[in-house]
N, C-alpha and C. Protein backbone atom coordinates (compact mmCIF):
# COMPACT_ATOMS: atom_id res chain seq x y z
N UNK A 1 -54.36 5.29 22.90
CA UNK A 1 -53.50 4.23 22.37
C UNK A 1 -53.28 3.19 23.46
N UNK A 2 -53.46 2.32 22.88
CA UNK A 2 -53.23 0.73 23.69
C UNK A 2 -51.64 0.95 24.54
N UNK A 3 -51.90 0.38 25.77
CA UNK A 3 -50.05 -0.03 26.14
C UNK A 3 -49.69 -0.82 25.04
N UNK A 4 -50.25 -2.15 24.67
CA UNK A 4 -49.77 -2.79 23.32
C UNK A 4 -48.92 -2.19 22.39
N UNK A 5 -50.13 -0.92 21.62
CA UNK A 5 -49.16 -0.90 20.73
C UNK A 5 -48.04 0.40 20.96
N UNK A 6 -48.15 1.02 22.32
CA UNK A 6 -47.14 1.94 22.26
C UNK A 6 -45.96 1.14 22.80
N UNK A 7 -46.00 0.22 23.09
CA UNK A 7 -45.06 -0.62 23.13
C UNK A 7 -44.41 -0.87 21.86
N UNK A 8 -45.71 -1.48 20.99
CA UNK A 8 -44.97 -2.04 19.62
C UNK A 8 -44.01 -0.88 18.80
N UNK A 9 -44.59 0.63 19.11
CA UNK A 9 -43.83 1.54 18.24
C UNK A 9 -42.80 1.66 18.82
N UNK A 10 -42.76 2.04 19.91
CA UNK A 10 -41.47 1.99 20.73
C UNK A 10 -40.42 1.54 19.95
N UNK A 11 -40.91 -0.29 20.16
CA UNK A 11 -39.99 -1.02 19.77
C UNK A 11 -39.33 -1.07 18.23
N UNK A 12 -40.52 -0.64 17.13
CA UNK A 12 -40.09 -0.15 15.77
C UNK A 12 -39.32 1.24 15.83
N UNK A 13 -39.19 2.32 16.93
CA UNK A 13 -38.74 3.11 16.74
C UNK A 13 -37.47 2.80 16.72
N UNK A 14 -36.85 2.32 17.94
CA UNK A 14 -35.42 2.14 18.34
C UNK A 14 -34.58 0.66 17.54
N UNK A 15 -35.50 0.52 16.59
CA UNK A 15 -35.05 -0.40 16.02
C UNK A 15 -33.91 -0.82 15.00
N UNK A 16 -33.98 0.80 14.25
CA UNK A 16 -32.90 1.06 13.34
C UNK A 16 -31.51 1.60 14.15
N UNK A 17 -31.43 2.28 15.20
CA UNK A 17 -30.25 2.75 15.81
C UNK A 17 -29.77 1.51 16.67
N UNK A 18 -30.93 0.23 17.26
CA UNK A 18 -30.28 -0.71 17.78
C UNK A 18 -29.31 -1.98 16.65
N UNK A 19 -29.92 -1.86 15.33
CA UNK A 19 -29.59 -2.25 14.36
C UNK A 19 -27.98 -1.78 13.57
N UNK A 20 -27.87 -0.56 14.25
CA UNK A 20 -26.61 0.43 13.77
C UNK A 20 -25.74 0.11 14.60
N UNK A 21 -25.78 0.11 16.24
CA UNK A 21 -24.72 -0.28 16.90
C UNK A 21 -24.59 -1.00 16.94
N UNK A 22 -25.33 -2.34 16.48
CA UNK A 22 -25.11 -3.92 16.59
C UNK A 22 -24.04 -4.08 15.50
N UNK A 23 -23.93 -3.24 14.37
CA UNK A 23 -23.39 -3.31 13.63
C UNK A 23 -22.13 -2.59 13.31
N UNK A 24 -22.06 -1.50 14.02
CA UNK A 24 -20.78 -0.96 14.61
C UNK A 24 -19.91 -1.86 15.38
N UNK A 25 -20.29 -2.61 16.51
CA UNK A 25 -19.90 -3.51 17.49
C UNK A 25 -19.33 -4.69 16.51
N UNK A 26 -19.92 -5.50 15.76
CA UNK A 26 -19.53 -6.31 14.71
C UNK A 26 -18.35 -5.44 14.21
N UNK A 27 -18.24 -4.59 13.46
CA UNK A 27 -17.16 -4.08 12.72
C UNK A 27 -15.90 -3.80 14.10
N UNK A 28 -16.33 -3.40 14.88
CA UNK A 28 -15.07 -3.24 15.73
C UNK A 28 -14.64 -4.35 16.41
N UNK A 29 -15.49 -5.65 16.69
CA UNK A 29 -15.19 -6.86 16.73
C UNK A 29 -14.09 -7.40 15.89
N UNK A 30 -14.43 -7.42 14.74
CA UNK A 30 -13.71 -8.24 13.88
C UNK A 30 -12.78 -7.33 12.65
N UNK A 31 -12.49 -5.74 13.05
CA UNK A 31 -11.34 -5.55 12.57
C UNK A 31 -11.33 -4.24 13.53
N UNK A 32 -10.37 -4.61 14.47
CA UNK A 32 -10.06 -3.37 15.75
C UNK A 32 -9.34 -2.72 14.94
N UNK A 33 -8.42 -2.82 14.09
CA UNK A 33 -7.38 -1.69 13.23
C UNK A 33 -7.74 -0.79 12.59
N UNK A 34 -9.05 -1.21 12.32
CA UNK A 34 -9.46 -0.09 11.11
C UNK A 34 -10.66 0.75 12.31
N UNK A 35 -11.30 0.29 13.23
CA UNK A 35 -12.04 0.77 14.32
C UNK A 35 -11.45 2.25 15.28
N UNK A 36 -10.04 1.07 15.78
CA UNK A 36 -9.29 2.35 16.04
C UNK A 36 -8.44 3.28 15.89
N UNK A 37 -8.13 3.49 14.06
CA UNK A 37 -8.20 4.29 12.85
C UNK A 37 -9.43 5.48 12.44
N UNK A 38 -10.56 4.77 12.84
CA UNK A 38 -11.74 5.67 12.63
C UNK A 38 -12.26 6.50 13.47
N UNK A 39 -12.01 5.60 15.09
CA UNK A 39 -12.20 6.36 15.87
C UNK A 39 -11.47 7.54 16.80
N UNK A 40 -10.15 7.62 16.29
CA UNK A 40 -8.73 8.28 16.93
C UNK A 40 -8.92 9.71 16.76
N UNK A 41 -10.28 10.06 16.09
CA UNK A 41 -10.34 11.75 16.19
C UNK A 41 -11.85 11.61 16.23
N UNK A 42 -12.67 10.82 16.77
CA UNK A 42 -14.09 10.48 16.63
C UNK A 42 -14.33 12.11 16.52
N UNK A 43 -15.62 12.28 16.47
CA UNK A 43 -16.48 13.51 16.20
C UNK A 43 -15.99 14.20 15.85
N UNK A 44 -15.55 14.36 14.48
CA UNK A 44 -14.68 15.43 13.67
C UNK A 44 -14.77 14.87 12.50
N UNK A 45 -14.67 16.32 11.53
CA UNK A 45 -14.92 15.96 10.18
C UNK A 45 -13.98 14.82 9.60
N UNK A 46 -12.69 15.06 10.21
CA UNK A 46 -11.55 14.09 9.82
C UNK A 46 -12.05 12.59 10.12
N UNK A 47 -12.71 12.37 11.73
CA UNK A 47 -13.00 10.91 11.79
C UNK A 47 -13.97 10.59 10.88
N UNK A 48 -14.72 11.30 10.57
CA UNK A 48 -15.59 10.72 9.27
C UNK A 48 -15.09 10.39 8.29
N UNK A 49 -13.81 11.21 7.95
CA UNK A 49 -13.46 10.74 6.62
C UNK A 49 -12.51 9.58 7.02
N UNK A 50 -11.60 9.61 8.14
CA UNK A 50 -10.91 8.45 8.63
C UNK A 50 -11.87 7.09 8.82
N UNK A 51 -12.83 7.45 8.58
CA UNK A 51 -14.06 5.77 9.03
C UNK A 51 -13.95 5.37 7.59
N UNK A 52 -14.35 6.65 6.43
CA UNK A 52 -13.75 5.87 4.87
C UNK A 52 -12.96 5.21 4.58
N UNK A 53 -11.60 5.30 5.22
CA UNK A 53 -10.43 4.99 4.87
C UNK A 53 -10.34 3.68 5.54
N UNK A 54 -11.08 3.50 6.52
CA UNK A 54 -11.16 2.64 7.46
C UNK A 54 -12.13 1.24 7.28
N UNK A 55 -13.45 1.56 6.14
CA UNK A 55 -14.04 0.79 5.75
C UNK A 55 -13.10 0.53 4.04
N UNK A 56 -12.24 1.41 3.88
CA UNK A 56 -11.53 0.54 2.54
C UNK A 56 -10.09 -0.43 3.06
N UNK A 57 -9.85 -0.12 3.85
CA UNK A 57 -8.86 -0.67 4.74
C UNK A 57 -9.30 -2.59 4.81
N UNK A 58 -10.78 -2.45 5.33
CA UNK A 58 -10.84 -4.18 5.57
C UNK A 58 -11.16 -4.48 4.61
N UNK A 59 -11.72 -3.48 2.99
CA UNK A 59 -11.85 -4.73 1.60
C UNK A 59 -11.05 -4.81 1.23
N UNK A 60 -9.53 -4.15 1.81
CA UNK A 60 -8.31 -5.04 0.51
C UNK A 60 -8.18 -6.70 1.29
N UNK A 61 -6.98 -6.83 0.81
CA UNK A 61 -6.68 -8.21 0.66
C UNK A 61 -6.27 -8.32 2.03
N UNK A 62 -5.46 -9.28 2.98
CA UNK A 62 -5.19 -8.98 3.86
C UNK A 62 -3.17 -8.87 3.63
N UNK A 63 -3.13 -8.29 5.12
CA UNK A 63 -1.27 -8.03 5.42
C UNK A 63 -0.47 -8.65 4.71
N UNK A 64 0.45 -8.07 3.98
CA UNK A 64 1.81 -9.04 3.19
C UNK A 64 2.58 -9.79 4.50
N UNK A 65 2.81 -10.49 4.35
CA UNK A 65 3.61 -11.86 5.49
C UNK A 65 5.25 -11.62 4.58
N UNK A 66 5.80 -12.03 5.40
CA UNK A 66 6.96 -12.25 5.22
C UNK A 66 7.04 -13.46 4.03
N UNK A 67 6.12 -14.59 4.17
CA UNK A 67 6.26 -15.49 3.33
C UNK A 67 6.02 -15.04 2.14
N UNK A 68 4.90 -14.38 2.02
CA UNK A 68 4.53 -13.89 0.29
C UNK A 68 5.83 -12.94 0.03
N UNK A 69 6.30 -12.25 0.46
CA UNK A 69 7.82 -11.14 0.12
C UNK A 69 8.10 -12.25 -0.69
N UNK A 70 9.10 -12.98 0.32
CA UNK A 70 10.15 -14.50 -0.18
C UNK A 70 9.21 -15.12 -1.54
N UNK A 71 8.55 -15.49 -1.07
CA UNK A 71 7.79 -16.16 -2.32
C UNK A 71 8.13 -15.39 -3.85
N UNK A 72 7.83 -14.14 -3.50
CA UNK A 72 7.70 -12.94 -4.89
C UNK A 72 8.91 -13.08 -4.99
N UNK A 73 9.87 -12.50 -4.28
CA UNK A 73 11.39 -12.31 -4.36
C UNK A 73 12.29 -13.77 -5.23
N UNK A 74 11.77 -14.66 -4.71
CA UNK A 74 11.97 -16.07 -5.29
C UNK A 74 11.59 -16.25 -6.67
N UNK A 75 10.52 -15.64 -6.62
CA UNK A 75 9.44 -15.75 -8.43
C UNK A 75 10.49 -15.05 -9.47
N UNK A 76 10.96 -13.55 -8.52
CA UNK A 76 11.51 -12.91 -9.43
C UNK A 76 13.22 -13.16 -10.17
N UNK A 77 13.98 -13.52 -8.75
CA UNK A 77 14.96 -14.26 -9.21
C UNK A 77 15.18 -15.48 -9.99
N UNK A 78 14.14 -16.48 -10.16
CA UNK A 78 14.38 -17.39 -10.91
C UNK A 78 13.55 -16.74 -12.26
N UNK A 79 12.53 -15.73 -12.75
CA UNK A 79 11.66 -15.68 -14.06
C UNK A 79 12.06 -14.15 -13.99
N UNK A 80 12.72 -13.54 -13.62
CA UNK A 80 12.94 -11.97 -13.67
C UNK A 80 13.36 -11.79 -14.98
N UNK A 81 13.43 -10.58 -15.87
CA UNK A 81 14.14 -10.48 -17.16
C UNK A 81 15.34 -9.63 -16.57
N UNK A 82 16.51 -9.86 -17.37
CA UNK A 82 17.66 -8.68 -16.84
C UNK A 82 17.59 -7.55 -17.33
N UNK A 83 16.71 -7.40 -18.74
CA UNK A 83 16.41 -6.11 -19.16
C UNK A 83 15.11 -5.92 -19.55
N UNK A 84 14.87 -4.50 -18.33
CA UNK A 84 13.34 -4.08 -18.62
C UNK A 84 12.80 -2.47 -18.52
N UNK A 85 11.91 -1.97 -19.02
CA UNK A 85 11.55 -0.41 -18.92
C UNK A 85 10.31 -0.81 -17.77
N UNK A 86 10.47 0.11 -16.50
CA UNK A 86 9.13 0.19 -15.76
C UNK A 86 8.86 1.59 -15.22
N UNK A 87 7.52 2.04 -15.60
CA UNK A 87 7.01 3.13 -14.70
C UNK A 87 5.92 2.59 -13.39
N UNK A 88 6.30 3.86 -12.45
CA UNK A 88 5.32 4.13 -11.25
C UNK A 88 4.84 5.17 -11.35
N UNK A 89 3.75 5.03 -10.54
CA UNK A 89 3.27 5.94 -10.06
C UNK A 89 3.06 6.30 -8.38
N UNK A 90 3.69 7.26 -7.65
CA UNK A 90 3.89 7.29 -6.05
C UNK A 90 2.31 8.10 -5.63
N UNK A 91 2.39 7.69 -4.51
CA UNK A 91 0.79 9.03 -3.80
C UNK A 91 1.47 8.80 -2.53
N UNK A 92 0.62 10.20 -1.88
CA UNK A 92 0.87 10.02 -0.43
C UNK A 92 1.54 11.28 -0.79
N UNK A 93 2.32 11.46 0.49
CA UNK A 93 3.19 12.53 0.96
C UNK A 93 4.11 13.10 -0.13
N UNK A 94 4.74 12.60 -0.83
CA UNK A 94 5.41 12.79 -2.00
C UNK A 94 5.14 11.99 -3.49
N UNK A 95 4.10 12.32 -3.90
CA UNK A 95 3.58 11.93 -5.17
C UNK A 95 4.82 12.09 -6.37
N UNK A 96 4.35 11.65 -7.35
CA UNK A 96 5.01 11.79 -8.66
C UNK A 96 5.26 10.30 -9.82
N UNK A 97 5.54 11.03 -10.40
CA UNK A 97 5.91 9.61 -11.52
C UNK A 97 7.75 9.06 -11.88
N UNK A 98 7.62 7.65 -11.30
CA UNK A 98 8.92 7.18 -11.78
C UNK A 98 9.30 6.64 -13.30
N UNK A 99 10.10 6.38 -13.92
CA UNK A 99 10.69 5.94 -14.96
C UNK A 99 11.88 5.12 -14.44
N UNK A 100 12.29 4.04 -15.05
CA UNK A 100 13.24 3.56 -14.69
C UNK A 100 13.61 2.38 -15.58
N UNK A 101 15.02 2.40 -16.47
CA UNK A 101 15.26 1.48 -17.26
C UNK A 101 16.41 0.58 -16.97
N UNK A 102 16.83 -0.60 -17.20
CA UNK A 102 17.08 -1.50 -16.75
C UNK A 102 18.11 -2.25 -17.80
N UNK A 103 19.42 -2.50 -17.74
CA UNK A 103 19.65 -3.44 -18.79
C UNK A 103 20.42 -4.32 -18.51
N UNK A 104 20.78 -5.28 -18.41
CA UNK A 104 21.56 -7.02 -17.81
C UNK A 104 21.65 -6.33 -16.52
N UNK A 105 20.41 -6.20 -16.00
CA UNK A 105 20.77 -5.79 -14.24
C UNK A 105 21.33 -5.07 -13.60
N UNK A 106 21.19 -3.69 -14.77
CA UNK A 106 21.88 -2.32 -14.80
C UNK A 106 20.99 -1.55 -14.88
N UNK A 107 20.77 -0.42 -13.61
CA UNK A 107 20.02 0.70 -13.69
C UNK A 107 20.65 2.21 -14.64
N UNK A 108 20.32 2.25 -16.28
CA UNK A 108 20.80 2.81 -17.05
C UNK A 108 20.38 4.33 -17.18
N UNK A 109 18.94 3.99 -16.54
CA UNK A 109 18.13 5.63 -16.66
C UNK A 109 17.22 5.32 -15.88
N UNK A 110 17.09 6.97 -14.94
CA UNK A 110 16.02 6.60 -14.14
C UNK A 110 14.84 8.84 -14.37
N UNK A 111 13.90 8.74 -14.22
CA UNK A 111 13.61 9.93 -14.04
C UNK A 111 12.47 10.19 -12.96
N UNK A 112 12.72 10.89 -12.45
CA UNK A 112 11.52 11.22 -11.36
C UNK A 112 10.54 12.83 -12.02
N UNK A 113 9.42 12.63 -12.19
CA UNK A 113 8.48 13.59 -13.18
C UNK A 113 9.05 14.33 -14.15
N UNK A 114 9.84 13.44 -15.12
CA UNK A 114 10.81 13.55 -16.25
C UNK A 114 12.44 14.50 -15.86
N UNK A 115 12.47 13.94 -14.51
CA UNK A 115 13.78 15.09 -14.50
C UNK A 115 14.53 13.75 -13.52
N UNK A 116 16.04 13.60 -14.27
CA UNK A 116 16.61 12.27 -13.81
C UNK A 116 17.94 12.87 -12.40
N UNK A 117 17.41 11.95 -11.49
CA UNK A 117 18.48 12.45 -10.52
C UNK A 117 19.83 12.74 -10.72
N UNK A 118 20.69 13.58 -10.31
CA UNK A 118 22.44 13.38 -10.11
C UNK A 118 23.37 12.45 -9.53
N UNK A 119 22.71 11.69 -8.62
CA UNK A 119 22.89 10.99 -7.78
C UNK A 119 22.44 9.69 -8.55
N UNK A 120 23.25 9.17 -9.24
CA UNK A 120 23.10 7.76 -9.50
C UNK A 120 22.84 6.45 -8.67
N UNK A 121 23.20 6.77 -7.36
CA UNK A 121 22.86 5.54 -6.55
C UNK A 121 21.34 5.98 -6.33
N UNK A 122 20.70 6.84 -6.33
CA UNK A 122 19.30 6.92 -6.24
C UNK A 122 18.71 6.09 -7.37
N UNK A 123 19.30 6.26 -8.29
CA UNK A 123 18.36 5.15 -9.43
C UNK A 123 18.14 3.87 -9.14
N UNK A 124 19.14 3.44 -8.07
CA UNK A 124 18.78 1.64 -7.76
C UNK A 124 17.26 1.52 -6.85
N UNK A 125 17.02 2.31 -5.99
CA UNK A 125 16.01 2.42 -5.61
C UNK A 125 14.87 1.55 -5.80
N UNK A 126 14.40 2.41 -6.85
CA UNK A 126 13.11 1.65 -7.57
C UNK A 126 13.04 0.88 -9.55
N UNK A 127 14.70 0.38 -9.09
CA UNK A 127 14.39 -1.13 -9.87
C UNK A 127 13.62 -1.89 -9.09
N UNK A 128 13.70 -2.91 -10.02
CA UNK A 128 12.70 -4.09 -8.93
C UNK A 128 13.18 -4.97 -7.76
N UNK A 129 14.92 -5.16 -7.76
CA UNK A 129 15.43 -5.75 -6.48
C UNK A 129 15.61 -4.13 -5.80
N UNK A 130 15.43 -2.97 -5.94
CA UNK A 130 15.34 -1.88 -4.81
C UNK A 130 13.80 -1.80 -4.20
N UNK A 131 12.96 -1.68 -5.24
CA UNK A 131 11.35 -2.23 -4.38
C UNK A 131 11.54 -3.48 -3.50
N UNK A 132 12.22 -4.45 -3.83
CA UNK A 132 11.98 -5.95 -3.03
C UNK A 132 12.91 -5.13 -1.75
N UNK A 133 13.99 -4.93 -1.80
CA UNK A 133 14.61 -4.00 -0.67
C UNK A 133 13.66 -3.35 0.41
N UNK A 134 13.18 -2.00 -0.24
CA UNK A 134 11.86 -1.55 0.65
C UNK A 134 11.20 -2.24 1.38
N UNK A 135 10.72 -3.48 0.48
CA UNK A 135 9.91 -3.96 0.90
C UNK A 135 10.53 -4.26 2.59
N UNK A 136 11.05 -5.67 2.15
CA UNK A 136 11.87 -6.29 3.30
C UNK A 136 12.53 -5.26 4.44
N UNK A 137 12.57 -4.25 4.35
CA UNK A 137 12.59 -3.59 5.40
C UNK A 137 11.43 -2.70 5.89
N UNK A 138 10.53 -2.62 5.43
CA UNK A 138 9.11 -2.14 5.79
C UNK A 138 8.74 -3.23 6.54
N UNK A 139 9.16 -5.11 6.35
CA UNK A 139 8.34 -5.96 7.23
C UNK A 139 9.29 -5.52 8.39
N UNK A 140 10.32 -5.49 8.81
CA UNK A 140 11.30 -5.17 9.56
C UNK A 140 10.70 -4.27 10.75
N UNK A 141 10.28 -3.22 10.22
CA UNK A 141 10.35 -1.82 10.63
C UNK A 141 8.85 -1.73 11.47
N UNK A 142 8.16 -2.48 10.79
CA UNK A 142 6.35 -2.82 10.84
C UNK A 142 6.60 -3.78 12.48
N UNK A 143 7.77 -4.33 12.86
CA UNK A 143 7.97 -5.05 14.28
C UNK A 143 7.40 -4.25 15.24
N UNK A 144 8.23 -3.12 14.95
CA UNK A 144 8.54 -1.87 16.13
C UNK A 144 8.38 -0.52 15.76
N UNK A 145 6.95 -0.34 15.10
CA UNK A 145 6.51 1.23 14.55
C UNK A 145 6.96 2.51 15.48
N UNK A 146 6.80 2.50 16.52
CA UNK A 146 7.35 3.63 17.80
C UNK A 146 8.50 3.64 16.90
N UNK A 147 9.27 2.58 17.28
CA UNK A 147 10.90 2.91 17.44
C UNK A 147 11.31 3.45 15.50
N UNK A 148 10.96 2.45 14.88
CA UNK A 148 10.57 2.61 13.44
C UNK A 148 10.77 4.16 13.00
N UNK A 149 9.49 4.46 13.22
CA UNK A 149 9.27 5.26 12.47
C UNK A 149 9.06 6.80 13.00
N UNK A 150 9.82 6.83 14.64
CA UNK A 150 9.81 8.04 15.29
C UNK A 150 8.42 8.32 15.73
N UNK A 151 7.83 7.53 15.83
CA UNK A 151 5.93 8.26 16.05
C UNK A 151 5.46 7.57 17.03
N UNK A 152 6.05 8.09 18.30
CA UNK A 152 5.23 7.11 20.03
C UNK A 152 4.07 6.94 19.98
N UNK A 153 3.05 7.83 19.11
CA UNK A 153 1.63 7.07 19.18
C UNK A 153 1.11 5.96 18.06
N UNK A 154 2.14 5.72 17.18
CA UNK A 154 1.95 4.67 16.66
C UNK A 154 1.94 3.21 16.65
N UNK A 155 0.72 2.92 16.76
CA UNK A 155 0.02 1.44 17.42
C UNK A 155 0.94 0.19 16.38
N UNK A 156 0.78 0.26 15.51
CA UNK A 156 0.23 -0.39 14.10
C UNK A 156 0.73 0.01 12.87
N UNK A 157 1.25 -0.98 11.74
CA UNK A 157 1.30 -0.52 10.45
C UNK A 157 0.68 -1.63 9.96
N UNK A 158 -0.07 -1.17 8.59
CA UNK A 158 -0.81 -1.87 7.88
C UNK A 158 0.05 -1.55 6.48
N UNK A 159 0.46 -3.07 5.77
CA UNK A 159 1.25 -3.32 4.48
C UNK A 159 0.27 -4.22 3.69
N UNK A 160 0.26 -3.58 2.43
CA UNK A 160 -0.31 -4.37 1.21
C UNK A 160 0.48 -4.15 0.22
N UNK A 161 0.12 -5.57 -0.44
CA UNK A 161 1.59 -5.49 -1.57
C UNK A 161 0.57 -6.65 -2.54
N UNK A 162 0.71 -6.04 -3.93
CA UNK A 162 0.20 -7.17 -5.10
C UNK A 162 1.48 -7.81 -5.75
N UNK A 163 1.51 -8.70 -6.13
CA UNK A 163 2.74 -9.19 -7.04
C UNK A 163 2.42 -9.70 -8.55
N UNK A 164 3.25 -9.68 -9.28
CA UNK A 164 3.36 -10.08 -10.81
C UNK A 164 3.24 -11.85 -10.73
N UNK A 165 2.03 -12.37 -11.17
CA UNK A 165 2.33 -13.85 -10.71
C UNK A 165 3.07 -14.57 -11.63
N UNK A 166 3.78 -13.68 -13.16
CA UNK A 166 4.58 -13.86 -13.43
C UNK A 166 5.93 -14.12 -13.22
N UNK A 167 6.41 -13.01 -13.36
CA UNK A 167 7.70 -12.75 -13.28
C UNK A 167 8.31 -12.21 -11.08
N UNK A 168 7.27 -11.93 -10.43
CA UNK A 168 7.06 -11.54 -9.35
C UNK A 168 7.38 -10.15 -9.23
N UNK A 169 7.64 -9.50 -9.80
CA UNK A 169 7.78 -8.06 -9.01
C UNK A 169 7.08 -7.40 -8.98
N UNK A 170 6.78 -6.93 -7.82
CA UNK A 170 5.85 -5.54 -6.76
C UNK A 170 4.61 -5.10 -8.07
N UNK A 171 3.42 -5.50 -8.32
CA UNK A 171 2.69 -4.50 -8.93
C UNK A 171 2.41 -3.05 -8.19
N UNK A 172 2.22 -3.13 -6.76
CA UNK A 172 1.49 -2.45 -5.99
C UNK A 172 1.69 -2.79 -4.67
N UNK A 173 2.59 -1.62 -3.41
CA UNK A 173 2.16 -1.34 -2.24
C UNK A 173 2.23 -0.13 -1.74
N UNK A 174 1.52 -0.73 -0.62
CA UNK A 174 0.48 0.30 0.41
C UNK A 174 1.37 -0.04 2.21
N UNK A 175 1.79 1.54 1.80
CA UNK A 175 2.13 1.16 3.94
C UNK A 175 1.36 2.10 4.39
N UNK A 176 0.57 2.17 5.59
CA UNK A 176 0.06 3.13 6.70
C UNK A 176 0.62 2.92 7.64
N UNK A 177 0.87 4.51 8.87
CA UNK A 177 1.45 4.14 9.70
C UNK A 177 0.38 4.47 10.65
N UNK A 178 -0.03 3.40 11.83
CA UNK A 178 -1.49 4.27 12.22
C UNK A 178 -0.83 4.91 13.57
N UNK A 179 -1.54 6.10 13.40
CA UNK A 179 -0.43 7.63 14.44
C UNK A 179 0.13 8.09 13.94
N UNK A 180 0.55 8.12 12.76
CA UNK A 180 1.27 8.63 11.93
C UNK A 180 1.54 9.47 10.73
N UNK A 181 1.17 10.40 10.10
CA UNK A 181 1.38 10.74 8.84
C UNK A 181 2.62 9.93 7.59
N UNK A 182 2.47 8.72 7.51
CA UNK A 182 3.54 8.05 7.04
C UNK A 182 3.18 6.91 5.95
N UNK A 183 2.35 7.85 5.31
CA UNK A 183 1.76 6.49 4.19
C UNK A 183 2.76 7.51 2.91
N UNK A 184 2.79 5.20 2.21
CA UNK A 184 3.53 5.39 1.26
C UNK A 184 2.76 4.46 0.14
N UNK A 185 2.45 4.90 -0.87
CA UNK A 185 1.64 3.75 -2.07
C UNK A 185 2.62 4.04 -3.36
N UNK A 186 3.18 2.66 -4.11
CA UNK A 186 3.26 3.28 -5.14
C UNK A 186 2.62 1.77 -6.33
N UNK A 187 3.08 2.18 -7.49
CA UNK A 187 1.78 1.47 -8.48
C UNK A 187 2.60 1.23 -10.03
N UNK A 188 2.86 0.18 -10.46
CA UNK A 188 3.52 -0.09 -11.62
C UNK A 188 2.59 0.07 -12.32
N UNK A 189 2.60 0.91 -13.46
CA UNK A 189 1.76 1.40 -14.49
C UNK A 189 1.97 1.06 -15.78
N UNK A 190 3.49 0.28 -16.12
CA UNK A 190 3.88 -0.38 -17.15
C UNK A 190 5.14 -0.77 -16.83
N UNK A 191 5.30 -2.60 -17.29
CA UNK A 191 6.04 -3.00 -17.13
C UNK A 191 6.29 -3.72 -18.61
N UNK A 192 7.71 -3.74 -19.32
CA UNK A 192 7.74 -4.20 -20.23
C UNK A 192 9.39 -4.98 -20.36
N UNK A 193 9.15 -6.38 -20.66
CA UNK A 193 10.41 -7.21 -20.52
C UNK A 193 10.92 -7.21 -21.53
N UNK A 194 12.41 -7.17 -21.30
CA UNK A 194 12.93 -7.13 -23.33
C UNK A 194 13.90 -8.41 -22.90
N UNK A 195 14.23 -8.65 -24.12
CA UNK A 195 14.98 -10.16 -24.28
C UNK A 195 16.34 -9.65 -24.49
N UNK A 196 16.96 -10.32 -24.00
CA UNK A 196 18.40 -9.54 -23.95
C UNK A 196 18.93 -9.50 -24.92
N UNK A 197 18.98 -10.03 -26.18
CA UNK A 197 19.54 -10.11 -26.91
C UNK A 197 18.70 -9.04 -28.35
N UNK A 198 17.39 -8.54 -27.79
CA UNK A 198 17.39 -7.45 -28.39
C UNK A 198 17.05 -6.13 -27.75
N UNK A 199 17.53 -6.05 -26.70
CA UNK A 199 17.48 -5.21 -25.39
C UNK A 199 18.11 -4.10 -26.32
N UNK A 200 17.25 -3.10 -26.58
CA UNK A 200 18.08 -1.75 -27.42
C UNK A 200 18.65 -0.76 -26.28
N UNK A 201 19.29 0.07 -26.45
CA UNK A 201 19.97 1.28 -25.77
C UNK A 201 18.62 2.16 -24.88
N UNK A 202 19.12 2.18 -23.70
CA UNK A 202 18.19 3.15 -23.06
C UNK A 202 18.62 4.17 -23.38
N UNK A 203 17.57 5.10 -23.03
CA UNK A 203 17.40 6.94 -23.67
C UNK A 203 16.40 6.83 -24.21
N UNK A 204 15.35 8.17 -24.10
CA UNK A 204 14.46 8.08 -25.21
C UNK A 204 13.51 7.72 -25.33
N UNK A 205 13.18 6.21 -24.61
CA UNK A 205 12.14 5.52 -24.99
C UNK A 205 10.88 6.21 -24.21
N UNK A 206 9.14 5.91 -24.49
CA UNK A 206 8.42 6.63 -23.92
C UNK A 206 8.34 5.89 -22.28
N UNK A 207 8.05 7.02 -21.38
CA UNK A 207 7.98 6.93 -20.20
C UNK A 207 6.14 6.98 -19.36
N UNK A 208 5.54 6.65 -20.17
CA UNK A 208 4.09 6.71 -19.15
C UNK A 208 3.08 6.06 -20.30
């Protein structure tokens, strides 16, 4: 064989792995959060699956800002209905399904996987000014994750939040805490506005 072409194979050999780290390097270029998310247990079954989480991480949308909160929060106070039925759905650490009914800006019924708390101030929670609550203190808290959220190796939190471009309230968020075991997602699965004036009696109605 020619020096030529053992040159040329050479160069076709190492071509695909020089092609891979060029492209690793790009990804950790231009999103270090999700890089050093993937790589925080490298060579382990977990960092593999943490590189998944890590390549779905940069296709959402990007970070809720403080401005989009206000914005939503604004949407909702001026087009909000005062009476409404909404379910969630939670994942993460404590999964389950919410219920929660609503009437002139009264939390009337609430159930967590059809069984309703004792504790009535728990029902304000997850109306929709108790999600906007969360929220606004998740941007808060997202300053100073160490101090936050008790977890010294936590670098970073990553917040996603969808909004109703209606009426504005929370379709959907997402907190990670990175160092942390501290993710929280939850997910409006039905939202339904009643007009106040034929806003019927909560109880009863279907929940999912």
């Amino acid at each position: 064989m020619s020096p030529a072409n053992s040159k040329r194979e050479s160069v076709e050999s190492t071509a695909p792995q020089a092609r891979a780290t060029a492209s690793w390097r790009s990804f950790r270029r231009r999103h270090p959060l999700a890089f050093g998310l993937a790589v925080g247990v490298g060579g382990t079954t977990i960092g593999a699956i943490l590189l998944l989480i890590a390549i779905a991480i940069v296709r959402r949308p990007s970070q809720l800002t403080s401005a989009q909160y206000r914005a939503a929060a604004a949407r909702w106070d001026a087009h909000g209905p005062a009476s409404y039925n909404l379910d969630l759905e939670l994942s993460g650490r404590r999964p389950g399904k919410i219920h929660v009914e609503v009437r002139s800006d009264e939390v009337t019924r609430m159930t967590r996987d059809g069984v309703q708390p004792k504790q009535r101030r728990t029902w304000y929670y997850w109306s929709v000014p108790g999600q906007f609550d969360t929220i606004e203190q998740e941007l808060e808290m997202a300053k100073d994750p160490a101090v936050s959220y008790g977890a010294p190796g936590a670098a970073q939190v990553a917040l996603w939040a969808q909004f109703d471009p209606r009426y504005g309230y929370p379709r959907q968020f997402d907190r990670i805490v990175l160092g942390a075991d501290l993710e929280i997602h939850w997910k409006v699965t039905r939202f339904e506005a009643l007009p106040e004036k034929n806003a019927p009696a909560s109880g009863g109605g279907p929940e999912g």
